[in-house]
N, C-alpha and C. Protein backbone atom coordinates (compact mmCIF):
# COMPACT_ATOMS: atom_id res chain seq x y z
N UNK A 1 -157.36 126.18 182.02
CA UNK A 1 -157.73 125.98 183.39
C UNK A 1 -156.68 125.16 184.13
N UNK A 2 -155.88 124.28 183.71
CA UNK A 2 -155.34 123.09 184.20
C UNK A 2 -153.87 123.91 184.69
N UNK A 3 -153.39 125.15 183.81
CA UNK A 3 -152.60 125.72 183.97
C UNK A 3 -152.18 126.69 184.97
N UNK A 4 -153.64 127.57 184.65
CA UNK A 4 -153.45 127.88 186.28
C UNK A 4 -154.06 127.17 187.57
N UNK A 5 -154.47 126.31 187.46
CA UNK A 5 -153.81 125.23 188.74
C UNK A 5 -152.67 125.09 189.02
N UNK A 6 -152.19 124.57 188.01
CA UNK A 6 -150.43 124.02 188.35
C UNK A 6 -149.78 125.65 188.76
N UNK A 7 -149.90 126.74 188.39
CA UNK A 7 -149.42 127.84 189.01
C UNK A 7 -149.76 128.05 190.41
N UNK A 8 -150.78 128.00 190.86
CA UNK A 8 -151.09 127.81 192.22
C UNK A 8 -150.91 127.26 192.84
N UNK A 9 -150.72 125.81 192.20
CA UNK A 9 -149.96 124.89 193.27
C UNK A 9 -148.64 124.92 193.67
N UNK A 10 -147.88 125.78 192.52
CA UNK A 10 -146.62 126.04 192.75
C UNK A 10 -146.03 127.36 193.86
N UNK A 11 -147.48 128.02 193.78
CA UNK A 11 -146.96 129.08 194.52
C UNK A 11 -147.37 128.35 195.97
N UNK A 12 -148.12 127.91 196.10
CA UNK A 12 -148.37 127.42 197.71
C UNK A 12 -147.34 126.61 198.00
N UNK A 13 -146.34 126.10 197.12
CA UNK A 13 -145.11 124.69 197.15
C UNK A 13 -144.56 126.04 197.47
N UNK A 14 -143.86 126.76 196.89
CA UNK A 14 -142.86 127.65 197.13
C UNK A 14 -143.43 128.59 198.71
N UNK A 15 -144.16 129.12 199.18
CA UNK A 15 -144.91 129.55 200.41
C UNK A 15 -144.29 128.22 200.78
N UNK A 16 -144.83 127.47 201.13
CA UNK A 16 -144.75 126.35 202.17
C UNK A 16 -143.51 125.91 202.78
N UNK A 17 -142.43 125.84 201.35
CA UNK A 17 -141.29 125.45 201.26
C UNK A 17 -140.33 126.48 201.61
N UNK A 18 -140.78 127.70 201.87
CA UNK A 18 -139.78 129.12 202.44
C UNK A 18 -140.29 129.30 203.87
N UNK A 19 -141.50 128.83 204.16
CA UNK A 19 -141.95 128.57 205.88
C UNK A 19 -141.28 127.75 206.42
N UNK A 20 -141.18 126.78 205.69
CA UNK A 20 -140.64 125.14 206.50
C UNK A 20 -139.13 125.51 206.75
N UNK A 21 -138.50 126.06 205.74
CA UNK A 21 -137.04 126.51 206.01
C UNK A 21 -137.21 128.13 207.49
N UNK A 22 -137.83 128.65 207.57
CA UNK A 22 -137.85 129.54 208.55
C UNK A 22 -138.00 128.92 210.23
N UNK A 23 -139.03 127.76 210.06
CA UNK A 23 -139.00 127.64 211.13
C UNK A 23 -138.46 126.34 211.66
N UNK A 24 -137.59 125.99 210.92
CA UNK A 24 -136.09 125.03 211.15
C UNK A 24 -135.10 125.41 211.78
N UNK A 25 -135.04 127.05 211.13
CA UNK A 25 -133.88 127.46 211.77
C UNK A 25 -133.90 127.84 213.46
N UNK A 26 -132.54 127.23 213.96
CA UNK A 26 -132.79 127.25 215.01
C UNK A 26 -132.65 129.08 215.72
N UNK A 27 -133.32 129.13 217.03
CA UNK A 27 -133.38 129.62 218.14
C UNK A 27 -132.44 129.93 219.04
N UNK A 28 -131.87 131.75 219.38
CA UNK A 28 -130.98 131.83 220.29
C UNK A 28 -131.68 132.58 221.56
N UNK A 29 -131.16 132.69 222.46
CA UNK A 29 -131.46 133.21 223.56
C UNK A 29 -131.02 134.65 223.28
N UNK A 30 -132.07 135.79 223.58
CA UNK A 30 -131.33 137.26 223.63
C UNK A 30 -130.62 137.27 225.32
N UNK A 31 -129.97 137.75 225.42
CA UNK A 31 -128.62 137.93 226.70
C UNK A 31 -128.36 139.88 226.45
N UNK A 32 -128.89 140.35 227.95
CA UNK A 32 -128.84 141.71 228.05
C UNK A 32 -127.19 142.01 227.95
N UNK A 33 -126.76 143.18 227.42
CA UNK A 33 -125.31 143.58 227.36
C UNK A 33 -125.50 145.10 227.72
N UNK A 34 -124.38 145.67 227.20
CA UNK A 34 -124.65 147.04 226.81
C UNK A 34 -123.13 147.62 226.20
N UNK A 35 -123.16 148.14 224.94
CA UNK A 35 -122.22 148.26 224.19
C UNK A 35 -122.86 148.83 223.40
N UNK A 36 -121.68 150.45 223.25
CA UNK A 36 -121.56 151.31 222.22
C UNK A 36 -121.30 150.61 221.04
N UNK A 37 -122.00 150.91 220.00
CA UNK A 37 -121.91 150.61 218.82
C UNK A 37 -122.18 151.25 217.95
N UNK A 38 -122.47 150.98 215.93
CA UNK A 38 -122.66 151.72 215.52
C UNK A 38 -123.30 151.14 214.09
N UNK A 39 -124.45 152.12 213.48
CA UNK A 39 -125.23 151.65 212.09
C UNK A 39 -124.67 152.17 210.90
N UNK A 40 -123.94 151.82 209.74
CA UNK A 40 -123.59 152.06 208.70
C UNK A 40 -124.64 151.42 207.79
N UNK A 41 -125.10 152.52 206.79
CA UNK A 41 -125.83 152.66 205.42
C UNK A 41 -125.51 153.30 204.25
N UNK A 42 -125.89 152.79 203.72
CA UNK A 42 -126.17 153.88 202.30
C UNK A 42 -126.94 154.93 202.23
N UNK A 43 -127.11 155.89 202.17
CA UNK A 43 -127.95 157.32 201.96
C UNK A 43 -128.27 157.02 200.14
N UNK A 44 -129.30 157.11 199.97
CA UNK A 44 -129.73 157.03 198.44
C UNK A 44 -129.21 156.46 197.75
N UNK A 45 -128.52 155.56 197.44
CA UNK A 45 -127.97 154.82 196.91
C UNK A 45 -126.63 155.94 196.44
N UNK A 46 -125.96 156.45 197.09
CA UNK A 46 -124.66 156.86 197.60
C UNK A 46 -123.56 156.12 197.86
N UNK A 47 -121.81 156.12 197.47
CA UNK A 47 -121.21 155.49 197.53
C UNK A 47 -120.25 155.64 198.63
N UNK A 48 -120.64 156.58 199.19
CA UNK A 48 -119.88 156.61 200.84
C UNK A 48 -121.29 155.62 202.36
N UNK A 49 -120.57 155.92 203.18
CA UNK A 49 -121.61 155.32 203.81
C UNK A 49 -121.77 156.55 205.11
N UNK A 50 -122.89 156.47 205.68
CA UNK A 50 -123.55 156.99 206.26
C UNK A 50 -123.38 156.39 208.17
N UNK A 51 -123.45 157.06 208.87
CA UNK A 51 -123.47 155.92 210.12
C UNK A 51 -123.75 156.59 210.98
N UNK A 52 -124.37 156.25 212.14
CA UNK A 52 -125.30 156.58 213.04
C UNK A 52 -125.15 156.02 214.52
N UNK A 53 -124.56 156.52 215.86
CA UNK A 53 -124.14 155.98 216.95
C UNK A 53 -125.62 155.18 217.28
N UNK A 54 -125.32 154.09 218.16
CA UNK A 54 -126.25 153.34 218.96
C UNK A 54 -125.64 152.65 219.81
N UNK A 55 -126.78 152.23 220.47
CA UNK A 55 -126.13 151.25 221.85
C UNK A 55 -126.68 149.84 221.70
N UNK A 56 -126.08 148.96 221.65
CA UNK A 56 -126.30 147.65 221.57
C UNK A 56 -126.66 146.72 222.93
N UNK A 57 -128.02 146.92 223.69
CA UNK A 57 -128.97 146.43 224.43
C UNK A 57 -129.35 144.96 224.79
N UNK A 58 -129.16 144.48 223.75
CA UNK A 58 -129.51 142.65 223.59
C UNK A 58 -128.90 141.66 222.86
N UNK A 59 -128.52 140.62 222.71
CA UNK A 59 -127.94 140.07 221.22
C UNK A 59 -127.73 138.19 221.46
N UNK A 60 -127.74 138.12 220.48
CA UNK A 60 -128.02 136.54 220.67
C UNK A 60 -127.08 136.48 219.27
N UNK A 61 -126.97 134.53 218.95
CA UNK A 61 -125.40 134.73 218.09
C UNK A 61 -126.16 135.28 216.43
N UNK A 62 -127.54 135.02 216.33
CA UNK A 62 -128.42 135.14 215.51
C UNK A 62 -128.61 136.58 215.12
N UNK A 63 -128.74 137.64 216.15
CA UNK A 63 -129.23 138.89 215.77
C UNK A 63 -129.04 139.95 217.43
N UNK A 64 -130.20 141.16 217.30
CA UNK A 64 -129.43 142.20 218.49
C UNK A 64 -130.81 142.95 218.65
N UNK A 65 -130.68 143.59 219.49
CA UNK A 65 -131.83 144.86 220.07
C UNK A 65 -130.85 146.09 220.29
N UNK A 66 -130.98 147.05 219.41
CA UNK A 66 -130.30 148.21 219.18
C UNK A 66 -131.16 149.32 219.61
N UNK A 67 -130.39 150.35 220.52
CA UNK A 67 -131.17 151.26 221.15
C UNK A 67 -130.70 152.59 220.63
N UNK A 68 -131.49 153.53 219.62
CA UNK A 68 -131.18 154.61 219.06
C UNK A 68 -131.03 156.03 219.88
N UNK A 69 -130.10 156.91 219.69
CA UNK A 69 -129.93 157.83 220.39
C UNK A 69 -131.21 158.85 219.88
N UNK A 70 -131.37 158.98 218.31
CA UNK A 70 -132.45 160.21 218.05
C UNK A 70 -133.54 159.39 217.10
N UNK A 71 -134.83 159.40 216.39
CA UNK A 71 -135.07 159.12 215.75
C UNK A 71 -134.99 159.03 214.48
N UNK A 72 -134.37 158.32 213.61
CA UNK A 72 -134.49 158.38 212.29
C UNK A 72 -134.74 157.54 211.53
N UNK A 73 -134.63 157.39 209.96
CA UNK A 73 -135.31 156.43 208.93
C UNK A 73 -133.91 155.40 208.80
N UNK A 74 -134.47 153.95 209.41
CA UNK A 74 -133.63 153.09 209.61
C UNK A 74 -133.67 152.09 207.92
N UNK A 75 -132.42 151.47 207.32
CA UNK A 75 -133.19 151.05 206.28
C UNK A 75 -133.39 149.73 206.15
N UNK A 76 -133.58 149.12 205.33
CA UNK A 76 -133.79 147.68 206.04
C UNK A 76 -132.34 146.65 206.18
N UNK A 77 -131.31 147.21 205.45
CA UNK A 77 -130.18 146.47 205.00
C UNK A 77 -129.33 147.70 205.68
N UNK A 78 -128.19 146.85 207.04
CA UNK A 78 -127.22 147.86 207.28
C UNK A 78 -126.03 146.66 207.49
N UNK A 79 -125.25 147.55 208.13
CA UNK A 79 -123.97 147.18 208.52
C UNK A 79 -124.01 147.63 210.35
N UNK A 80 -123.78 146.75 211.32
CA UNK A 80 -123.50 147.18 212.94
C UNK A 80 -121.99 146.58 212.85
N UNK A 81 -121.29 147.83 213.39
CA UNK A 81 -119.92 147.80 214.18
C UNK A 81 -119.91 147.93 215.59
N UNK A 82 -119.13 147.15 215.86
CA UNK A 82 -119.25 146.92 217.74
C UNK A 82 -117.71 147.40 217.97
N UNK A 83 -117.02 148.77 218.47
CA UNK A 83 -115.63 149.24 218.03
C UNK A 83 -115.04 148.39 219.01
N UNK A 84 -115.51 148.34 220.48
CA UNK A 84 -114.73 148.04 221.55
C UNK A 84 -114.22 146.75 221.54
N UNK A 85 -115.22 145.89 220.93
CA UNK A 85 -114.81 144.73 220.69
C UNK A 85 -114.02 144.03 219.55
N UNK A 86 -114.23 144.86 218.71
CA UNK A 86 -113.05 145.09 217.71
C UNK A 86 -113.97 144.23 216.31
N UNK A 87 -115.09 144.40 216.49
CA UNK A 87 -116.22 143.07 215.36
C UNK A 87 -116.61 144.41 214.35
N UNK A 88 -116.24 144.56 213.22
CA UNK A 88 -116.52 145.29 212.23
C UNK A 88 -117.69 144.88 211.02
N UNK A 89 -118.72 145.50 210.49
CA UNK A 89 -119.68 144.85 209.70
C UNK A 89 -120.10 143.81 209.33
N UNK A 90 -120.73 143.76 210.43
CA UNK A 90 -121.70 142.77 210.59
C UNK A 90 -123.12 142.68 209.61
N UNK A 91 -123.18 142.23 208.47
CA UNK A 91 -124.66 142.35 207.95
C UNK A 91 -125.73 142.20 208.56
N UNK A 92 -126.57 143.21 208.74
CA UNK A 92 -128.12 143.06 209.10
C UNK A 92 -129.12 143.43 208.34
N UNK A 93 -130.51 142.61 208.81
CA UNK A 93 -131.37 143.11 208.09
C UNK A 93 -132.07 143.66 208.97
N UNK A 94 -132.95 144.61 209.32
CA UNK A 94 -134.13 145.36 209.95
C UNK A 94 -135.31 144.35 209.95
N UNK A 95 -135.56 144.27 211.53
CA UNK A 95 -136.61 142.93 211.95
C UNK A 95 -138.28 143.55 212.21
N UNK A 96 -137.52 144.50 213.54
CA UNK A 96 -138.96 145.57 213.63
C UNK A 96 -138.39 146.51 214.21
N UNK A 97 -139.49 147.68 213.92
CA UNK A 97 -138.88 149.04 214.67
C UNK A 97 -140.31 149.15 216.05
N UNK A 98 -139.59 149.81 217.02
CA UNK A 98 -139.93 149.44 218.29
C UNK A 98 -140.64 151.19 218.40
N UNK A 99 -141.19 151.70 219.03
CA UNK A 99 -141.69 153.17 219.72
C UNK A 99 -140.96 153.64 220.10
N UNK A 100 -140.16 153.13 221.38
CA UNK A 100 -139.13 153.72 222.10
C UNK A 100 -137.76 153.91 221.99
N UNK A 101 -137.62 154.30 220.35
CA UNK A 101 -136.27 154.54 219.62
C UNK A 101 -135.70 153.08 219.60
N UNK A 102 -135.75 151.83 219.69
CA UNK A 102 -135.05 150.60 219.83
C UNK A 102 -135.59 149.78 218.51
N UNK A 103 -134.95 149.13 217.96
CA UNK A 103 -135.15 148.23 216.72
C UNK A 103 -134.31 146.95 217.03
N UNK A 104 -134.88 145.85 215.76
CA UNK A 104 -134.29 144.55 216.90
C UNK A 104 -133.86 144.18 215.23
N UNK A 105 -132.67 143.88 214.77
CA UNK A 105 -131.74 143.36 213.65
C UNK A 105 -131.87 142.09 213.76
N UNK A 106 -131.57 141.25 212.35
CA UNK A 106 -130.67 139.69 212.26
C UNK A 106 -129.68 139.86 211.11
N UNK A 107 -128.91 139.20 212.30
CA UNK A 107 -127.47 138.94 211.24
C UNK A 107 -127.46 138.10 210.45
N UNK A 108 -126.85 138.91 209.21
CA UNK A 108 -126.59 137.57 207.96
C UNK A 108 -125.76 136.47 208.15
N UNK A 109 -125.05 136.36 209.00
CA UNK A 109 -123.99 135.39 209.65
C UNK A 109 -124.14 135.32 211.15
N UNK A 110 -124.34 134.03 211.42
CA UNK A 110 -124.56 133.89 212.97
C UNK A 110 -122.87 134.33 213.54
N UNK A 111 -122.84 135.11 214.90
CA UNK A 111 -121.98 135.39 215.19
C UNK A 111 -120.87 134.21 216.11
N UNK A 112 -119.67 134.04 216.28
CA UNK A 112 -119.21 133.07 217.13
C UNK A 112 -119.00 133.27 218.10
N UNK A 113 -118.94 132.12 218.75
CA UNK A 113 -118.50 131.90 220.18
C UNK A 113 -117.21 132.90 220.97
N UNK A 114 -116.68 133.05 219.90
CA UNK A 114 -115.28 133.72 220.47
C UNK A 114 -116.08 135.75 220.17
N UNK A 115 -116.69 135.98 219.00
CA UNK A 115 -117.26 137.32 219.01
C UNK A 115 -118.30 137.48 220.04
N UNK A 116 -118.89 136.81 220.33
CA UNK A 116 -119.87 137.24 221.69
C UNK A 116 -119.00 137.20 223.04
N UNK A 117 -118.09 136.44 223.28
CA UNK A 117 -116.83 137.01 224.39
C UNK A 117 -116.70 137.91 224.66
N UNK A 118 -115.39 138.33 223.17
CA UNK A 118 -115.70 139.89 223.37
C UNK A 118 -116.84 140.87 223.39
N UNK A 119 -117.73 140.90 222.70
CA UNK A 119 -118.73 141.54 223.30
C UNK A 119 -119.09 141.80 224.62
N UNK A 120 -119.13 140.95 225.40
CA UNK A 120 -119.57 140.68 227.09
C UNK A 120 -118.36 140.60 227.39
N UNK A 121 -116.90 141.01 227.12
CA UNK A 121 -116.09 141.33 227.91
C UNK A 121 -115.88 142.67 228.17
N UNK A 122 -116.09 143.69 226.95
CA UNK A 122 -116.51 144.67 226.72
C UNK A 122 -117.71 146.03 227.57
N UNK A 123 -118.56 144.39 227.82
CA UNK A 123 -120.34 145.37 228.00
C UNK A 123 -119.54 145.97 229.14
N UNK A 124 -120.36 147.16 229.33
CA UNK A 124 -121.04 147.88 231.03
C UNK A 124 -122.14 147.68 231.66
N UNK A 125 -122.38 146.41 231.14
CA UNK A 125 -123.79 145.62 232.15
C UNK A 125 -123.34 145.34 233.36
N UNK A 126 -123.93 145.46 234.36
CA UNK A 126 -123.30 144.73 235.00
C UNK A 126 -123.21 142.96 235.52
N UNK A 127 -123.93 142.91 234.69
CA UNK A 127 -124.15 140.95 234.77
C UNK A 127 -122.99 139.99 233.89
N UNK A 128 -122.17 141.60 233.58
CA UNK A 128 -120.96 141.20 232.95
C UNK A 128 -119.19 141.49 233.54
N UNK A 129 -119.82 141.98 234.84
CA UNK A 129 -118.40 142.62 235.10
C UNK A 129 -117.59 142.06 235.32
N UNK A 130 -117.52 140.77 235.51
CA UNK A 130 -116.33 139.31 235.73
C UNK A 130 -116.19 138.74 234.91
N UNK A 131 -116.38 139.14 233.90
CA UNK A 131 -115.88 138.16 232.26
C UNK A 131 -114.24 138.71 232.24
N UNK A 132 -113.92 138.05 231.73
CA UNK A 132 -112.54 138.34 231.34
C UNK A 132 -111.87 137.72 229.78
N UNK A 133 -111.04 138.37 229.35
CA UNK A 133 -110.54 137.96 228.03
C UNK A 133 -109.52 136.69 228.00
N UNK A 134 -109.72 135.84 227.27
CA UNK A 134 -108.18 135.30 227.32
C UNK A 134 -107.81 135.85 225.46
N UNK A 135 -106.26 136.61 226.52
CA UNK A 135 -105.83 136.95 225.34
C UNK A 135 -104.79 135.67 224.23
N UNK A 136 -105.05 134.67 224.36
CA UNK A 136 -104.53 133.67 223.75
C UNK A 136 -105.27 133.28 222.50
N UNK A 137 -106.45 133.43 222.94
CA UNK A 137 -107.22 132.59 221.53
C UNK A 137 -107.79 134.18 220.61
N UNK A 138 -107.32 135.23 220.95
CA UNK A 138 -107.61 136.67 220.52
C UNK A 138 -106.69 136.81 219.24
């Protein structure tokens, strides 16, 4: 009896202790863009990769709102390339899938200050059309 106590208590320590780390982490703002982009996967555990155009809708340095051209089976682990901006695989994981062809990613690496630049120097938003590059720190 005493034993599985101590198992239970361990699993509620471990629960507790993977919450407390979730909601530490901090909070970004999503910021509308709009940028061609693109989803690379694996097909069945296949050693080429697979990839799929999209448009990149939202993004914060944390993660993105990706807007799909057709419907298909998204998997939970991809790769997003952003070409224009020149940001190549980016790890994501699949957050939620949305109705209206759109799914919302987080990146395994928060993105930097200097990659969200380009991004929004890039977009065709227009809440972006006066950004400009400096090509010095590029």
């Amino acid at each position: 009896m005493a034993v599985g106590m101590m198992s239970q208590s361990r699993e509620h320590f471990l629960n507790k202790e993977e919450s407390f780390m979730y909601d530490r982490e901090a909070r970004y703002r999503m910021e509308e863009t709009l940028n061609a982009a693109r989803i690379e996967y694996q097909e069945r555990v296949v050693t080429h990769l697979a990839s799929r155009r999209c448009d990149l809708i939202r993004i914060s340095p944390s993660g993105a709102v990706l807007s799909l051209l057709t419907q298909f089976y998204v998997p939970q682990q991809f790769y997003l390339d952003i070409p224009d901006a020149r940001i190549a695989k980016i790890g994501c994981v699949l957050m939620k899938t949305f109705p209206n062809n759109t799914i919302e990613a987080r990146f395994l690496k928060l993105l930097t200050k200097k990659e969200m630049d380009r991004i929004f120097v890039f977009s065709t938003h227009p809440a972006h059309r006066d950004r400009v590059l400096d090509v010095r720190n590029w």
